[in-house]
PDB file of N, CA and C in Angstrom:
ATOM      1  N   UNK A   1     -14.809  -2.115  17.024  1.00  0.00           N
ATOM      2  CA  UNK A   1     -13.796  -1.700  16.073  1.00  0.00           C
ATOM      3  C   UNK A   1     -14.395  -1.652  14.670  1.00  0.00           C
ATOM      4  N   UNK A   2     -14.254  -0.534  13.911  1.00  0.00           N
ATOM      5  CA  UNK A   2     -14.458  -0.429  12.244  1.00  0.00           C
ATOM      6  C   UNK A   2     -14.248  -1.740  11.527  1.00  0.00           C
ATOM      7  N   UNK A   3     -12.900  -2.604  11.591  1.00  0.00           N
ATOM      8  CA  UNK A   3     -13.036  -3.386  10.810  1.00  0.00           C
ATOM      9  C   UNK A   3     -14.272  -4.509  10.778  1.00  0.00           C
ATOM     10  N   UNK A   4     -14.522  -4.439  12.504  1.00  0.00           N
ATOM     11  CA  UNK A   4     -15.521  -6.118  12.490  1.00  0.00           C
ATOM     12  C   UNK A   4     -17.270  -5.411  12.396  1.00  0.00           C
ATOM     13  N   UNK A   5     -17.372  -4.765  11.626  1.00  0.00           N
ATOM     14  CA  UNK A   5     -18.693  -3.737  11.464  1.00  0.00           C
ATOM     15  C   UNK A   5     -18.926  -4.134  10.085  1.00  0.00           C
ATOM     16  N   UNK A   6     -20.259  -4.447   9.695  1.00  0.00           N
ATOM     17  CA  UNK A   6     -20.431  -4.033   8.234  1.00  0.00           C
ATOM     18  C   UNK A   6     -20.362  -2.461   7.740  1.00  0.00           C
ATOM     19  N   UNK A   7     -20.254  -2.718   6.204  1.00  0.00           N
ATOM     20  CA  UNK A   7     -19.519  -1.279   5.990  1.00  0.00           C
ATOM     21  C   UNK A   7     -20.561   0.146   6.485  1.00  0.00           C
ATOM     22  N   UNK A   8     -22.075  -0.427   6.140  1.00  0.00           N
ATOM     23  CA  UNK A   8     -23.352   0.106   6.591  1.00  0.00           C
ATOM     24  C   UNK A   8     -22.900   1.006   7.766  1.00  0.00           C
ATOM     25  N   UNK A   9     -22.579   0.090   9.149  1.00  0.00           N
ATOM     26  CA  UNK A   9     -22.461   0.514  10.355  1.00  0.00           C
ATOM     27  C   UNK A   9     -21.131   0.792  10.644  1.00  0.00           C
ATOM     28  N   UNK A  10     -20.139   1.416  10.198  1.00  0.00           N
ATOM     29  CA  UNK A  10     -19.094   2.044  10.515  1.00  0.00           C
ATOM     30  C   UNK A  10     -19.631   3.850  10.159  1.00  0.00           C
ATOM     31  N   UNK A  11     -19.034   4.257  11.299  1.00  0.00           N
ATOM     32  CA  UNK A  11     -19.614   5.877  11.163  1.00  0.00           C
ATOM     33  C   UNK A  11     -17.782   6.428  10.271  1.00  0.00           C
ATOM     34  N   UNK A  12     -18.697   7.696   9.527  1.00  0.00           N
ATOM     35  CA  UNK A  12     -17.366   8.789   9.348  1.00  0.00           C
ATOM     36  C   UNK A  12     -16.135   8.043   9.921  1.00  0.00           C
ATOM     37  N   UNK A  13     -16.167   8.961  11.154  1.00  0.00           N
ATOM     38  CA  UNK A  13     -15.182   8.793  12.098  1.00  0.00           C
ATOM     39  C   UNK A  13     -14.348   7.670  12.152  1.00  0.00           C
ATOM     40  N   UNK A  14     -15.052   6.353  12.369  1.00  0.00           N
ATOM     41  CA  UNK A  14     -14.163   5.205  12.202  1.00  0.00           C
ATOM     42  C   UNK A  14     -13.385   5.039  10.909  1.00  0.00           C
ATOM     43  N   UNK A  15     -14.297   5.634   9.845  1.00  0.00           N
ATOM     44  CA  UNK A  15     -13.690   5.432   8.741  1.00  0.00           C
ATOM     45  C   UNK A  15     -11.914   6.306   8.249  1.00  0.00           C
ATOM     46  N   UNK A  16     -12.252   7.030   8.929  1.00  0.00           N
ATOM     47  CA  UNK A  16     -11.029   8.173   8.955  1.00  0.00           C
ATOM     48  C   UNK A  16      -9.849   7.895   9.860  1.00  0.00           C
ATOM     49  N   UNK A  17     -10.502   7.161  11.105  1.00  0.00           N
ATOM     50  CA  UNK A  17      -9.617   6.488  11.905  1.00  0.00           C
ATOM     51  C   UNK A  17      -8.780   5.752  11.173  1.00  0.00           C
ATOM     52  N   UNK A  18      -9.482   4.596  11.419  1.00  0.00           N
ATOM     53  CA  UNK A  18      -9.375   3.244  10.219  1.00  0.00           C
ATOM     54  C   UNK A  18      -8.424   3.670   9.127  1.00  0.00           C
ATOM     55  N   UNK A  19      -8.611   4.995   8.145  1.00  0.00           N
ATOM     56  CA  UNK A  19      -7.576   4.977   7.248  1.00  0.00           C
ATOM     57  C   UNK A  19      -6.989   5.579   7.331  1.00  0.00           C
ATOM     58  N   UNK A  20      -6.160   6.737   8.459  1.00  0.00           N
ATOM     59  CA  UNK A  20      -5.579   7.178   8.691  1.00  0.00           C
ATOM     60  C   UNK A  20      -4.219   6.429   9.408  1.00  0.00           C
ATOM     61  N   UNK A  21      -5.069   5.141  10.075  1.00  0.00           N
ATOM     62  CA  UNK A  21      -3.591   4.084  11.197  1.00  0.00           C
ATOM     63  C   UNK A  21      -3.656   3.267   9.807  1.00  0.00           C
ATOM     64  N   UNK A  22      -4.137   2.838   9.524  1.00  0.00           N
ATOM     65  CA  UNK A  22      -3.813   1.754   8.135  1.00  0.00           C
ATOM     66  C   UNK A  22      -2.834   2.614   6.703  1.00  0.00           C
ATOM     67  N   UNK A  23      -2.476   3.776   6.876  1.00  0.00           N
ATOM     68  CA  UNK A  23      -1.431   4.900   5.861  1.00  0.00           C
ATOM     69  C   UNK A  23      -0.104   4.727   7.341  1.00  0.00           C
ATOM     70  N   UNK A  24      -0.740   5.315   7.955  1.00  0.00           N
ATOM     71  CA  UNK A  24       0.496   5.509   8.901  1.00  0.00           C
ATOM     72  C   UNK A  24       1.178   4.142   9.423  1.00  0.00           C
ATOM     73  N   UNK A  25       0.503   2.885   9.200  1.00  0.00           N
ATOM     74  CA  UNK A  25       1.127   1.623   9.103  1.00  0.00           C
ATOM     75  C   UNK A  25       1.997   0.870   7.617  1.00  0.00           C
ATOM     76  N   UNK A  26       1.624   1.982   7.319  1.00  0.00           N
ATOM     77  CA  UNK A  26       1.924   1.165   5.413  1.00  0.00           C
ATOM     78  C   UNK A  26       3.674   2.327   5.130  1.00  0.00           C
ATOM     79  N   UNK A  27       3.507   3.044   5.905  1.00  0.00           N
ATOM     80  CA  UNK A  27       4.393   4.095   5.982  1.00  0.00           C
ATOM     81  C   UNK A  27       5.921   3.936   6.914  1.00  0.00           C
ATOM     82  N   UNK A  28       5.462   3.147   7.741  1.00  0.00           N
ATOM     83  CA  UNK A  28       5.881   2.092   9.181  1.00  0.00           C
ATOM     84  C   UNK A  28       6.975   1.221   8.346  1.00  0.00           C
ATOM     85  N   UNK A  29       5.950   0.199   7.653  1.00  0.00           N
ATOM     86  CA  UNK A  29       6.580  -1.252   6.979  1.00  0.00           C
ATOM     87  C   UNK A  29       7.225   0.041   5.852  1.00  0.00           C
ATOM     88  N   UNK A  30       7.482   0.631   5.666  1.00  0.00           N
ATOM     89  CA  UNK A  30       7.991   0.987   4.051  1.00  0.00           C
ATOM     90  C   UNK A  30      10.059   1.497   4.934  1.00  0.00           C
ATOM     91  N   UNK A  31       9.522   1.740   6.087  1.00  0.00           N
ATOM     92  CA  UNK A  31      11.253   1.941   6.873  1.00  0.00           C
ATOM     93  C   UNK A  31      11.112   3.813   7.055  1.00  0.00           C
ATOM     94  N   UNK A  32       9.890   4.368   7.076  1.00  0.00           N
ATOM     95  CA  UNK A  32       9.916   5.708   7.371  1.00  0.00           C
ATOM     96  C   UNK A  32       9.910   6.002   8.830  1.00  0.00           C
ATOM     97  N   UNK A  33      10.820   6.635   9.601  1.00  0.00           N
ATOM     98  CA  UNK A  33      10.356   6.962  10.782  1.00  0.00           C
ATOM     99  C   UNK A  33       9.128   7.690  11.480  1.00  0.00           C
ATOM    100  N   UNK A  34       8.928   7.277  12.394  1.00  0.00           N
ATOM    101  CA  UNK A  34       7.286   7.755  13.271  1.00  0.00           C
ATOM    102  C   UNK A  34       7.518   9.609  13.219  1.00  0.00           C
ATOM    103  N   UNK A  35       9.062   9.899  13.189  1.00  0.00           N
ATOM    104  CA  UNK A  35       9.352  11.267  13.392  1.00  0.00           C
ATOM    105  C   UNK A  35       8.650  12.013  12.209  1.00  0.00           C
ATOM    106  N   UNK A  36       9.147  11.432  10.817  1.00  0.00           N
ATOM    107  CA  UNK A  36       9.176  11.866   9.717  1.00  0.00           C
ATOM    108  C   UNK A  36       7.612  11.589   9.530  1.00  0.00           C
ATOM    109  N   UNK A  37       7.007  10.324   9.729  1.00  0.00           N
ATOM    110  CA  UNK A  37       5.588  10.563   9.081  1.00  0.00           C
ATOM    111  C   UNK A  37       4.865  11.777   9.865  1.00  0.00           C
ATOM    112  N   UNK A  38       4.911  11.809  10.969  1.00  0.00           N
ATOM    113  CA  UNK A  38       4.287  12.661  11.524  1.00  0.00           C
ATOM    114  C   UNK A  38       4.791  14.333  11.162  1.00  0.00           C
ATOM    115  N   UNK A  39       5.664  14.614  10.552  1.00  0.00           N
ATOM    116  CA  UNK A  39       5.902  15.927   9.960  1.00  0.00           C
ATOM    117  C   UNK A  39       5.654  15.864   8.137  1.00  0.00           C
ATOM    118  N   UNK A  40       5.266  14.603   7.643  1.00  0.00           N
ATOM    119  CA  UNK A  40       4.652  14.671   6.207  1.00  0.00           C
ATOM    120  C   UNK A  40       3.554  15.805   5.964  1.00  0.00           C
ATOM    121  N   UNK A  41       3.035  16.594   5.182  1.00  0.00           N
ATOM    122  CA  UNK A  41       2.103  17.111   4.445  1.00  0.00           C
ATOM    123  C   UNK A  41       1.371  15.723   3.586  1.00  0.00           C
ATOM    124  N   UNK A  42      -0.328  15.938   3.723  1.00  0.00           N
ATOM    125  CA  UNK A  42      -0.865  14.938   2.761  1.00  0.00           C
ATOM    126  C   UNK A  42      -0.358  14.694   1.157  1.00  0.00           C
ATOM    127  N   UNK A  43       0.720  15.479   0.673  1.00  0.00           N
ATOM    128  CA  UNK A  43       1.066  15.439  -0.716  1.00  0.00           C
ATOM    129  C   UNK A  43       2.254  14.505  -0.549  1.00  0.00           C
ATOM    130  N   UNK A  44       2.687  14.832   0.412  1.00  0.00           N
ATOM    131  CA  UNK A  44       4.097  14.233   0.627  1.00  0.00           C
ATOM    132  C   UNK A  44       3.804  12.646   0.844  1.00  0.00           C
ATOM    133  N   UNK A  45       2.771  11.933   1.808  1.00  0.00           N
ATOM    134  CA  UNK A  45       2.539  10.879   2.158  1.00  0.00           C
ATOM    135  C   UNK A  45       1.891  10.364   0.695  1.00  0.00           C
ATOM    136  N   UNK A  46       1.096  11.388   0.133  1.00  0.00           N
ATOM    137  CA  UNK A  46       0.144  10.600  -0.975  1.00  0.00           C
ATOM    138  C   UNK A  46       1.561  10.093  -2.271  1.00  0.00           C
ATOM    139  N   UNK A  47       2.757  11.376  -2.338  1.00  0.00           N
ATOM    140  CA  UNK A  47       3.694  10.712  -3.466  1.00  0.00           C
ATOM    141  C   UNK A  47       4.472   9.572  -2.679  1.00  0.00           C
ATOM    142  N   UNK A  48       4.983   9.636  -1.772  1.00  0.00           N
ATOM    143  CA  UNK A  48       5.719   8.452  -1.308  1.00  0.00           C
ATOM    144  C   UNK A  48       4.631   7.058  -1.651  1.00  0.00           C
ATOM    145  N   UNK A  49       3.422   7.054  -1.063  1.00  0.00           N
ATOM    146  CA  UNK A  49       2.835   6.217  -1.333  1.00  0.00           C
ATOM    147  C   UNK A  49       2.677   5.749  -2.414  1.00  0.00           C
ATOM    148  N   UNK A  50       2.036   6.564  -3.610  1.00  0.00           N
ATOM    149  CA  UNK A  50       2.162   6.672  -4.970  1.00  0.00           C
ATOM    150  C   UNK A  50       3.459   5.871  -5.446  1.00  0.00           C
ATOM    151  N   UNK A  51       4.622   5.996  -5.487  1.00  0.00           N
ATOM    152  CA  UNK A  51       6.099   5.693  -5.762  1.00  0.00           C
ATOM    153  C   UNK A  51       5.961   4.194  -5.227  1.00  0.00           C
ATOM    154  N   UNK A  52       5.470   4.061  -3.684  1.00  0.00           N
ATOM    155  CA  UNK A  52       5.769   2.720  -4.026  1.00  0.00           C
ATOM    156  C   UNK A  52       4.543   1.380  -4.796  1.00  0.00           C
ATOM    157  N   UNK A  53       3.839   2.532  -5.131  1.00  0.00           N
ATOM    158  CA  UNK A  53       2.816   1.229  -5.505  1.00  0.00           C
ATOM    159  C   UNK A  53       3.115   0.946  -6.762  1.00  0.00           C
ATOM    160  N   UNK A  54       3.719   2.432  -7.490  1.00  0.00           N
ATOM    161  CA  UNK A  54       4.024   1.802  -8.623  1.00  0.00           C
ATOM    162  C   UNK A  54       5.383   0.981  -9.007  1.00  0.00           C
ATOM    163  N   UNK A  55       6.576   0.946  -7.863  1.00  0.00           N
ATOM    164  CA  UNK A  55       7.730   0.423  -7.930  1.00  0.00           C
ATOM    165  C   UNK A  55       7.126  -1.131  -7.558  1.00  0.00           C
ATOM    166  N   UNK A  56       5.714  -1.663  -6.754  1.00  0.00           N
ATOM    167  CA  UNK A  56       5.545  -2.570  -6.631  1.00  0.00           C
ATOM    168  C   UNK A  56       4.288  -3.450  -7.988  1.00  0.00           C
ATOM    169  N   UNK A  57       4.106  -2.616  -8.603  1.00  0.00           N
ATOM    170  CA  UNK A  57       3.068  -2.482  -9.858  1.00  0.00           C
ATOM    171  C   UNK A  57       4.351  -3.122 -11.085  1.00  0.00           C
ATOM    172  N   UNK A  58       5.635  -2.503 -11.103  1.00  0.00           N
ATOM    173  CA  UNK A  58       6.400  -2.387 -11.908  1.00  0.00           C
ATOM    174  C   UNK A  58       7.246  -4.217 -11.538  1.00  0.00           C
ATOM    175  N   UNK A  59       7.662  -4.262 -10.026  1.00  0.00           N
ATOM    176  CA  UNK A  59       7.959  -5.822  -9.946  1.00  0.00           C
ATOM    177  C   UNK A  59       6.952  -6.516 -10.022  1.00  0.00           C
ATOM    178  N   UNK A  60       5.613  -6.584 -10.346  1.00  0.00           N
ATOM    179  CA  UNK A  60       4.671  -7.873 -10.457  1.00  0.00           C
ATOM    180  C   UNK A  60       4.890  -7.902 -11.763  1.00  0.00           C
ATOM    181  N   UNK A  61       5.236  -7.003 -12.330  1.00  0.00           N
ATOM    182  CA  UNK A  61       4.661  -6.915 -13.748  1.00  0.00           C
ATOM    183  C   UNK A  61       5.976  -7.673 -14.537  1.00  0.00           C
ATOM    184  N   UNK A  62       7.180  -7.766 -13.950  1.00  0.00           N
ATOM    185  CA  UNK A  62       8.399  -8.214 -14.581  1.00  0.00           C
ATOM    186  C   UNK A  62       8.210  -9.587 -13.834  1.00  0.00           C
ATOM    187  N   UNK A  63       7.928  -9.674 -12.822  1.00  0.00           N
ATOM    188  CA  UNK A  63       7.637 -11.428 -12.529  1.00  0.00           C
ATOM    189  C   UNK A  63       6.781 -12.024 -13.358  1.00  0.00           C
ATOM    190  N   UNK A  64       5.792 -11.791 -13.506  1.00  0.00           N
ATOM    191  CA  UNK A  64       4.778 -12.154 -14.651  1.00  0.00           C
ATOM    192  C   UNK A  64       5.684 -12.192 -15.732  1.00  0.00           C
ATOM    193  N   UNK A  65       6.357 -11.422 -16.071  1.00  0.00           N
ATOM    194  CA  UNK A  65       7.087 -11.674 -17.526  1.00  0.00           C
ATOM    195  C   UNK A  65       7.827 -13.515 -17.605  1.00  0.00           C
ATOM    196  N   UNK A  66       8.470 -13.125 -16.425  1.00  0.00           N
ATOM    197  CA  UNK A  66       9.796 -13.944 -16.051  1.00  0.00           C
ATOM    198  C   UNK A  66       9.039 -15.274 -16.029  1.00  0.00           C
ATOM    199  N   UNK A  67       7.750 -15.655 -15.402  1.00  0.00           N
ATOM    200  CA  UNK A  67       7.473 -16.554 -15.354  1.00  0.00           C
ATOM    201  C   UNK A  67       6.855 -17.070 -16.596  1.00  0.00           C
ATOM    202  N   UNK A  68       5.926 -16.188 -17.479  1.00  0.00           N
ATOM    203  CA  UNK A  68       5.417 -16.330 -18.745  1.00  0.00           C
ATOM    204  C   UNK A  68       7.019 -17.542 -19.584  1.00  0.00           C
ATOM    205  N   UNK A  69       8.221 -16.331 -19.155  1.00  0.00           N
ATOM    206  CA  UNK A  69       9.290 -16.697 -19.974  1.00  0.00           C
ATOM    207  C   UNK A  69      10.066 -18.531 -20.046  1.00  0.00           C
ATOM    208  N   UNK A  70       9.551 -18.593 -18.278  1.00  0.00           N
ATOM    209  CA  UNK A  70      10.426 -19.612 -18.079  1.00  0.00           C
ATOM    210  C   UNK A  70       8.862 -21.080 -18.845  1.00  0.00           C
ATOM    211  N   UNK A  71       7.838 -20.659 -18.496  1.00  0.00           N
ATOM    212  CA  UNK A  71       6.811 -21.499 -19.236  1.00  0.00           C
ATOM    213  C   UNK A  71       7.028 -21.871 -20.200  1.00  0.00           C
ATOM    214  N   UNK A  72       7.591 -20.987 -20.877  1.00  0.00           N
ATOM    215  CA  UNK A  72       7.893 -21.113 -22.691  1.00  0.00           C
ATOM    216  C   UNK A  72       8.978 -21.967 -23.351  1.00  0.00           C
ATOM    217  N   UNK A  73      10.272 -21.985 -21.736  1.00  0.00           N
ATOM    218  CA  UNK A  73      11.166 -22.465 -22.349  1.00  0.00           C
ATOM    219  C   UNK A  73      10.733 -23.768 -21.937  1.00  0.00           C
ATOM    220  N   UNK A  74      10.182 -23.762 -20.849  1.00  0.00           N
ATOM    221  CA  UNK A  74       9.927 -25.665 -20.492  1.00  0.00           C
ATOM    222  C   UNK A  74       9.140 -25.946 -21.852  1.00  0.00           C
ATOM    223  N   UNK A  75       8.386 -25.664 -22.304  1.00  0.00           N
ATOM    224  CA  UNK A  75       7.510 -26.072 -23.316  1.00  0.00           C
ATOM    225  C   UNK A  75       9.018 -26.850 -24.680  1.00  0.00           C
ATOM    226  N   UNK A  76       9.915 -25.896 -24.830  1.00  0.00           N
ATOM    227  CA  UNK A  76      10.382 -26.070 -25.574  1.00  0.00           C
ATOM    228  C   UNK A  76      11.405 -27.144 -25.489  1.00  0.00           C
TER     229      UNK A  76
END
C-alpha cells in the first residue's frame, strides 16, 4: 500500500490512487452522497472542498480568539 512506502518508492499511480480515495473520503465525512461525488466535475469537488477548509480555517480562527479572550479575563 502507498501509505506504508517511503515517499521515494510510491509510483505515480499509487499516488493518484492514494489521492483520489483520500478526496472521495473527505467528501464522504462532509455528508455528500457516493451518487453526487461521483457525478462532481474536478471544479466542483475542488470548490466544495475549498468552502470547507475555509469555513474550518474561519472556526479555528474564532476559537483562538475565544480562548485568547477567556485568558485575559482569568488574568483579570
Amino acid at each position: 500500500m502507498a501509505f506504508l512506502k517511503s515517499p521515494g518508492e510510491v509510483t505515480p499511480e499509487e499516488g493518484l490512487l492514494f489521492t483520489y480515495w483520500l478526496t472521495v473520503l473527505q467528501l464522504l465525512k462532509l455528508g455528500i452522497p457516493w451518487v453526487d461525488i461521483m457525478g462532481f466535475s474536478d471544479t466542483e469537488i475542488k470548490t466544495v472542498l475549498g468552502i470547507e477548509m475555509a469555513i474550518a480555517q474561519k472556526q479555528q480562527e474564532e476559537q483562538a480568539r475565544a480562548m485568547a479572550a477567556n485568558k485575559n479575563n482569568m488574568r483579570m
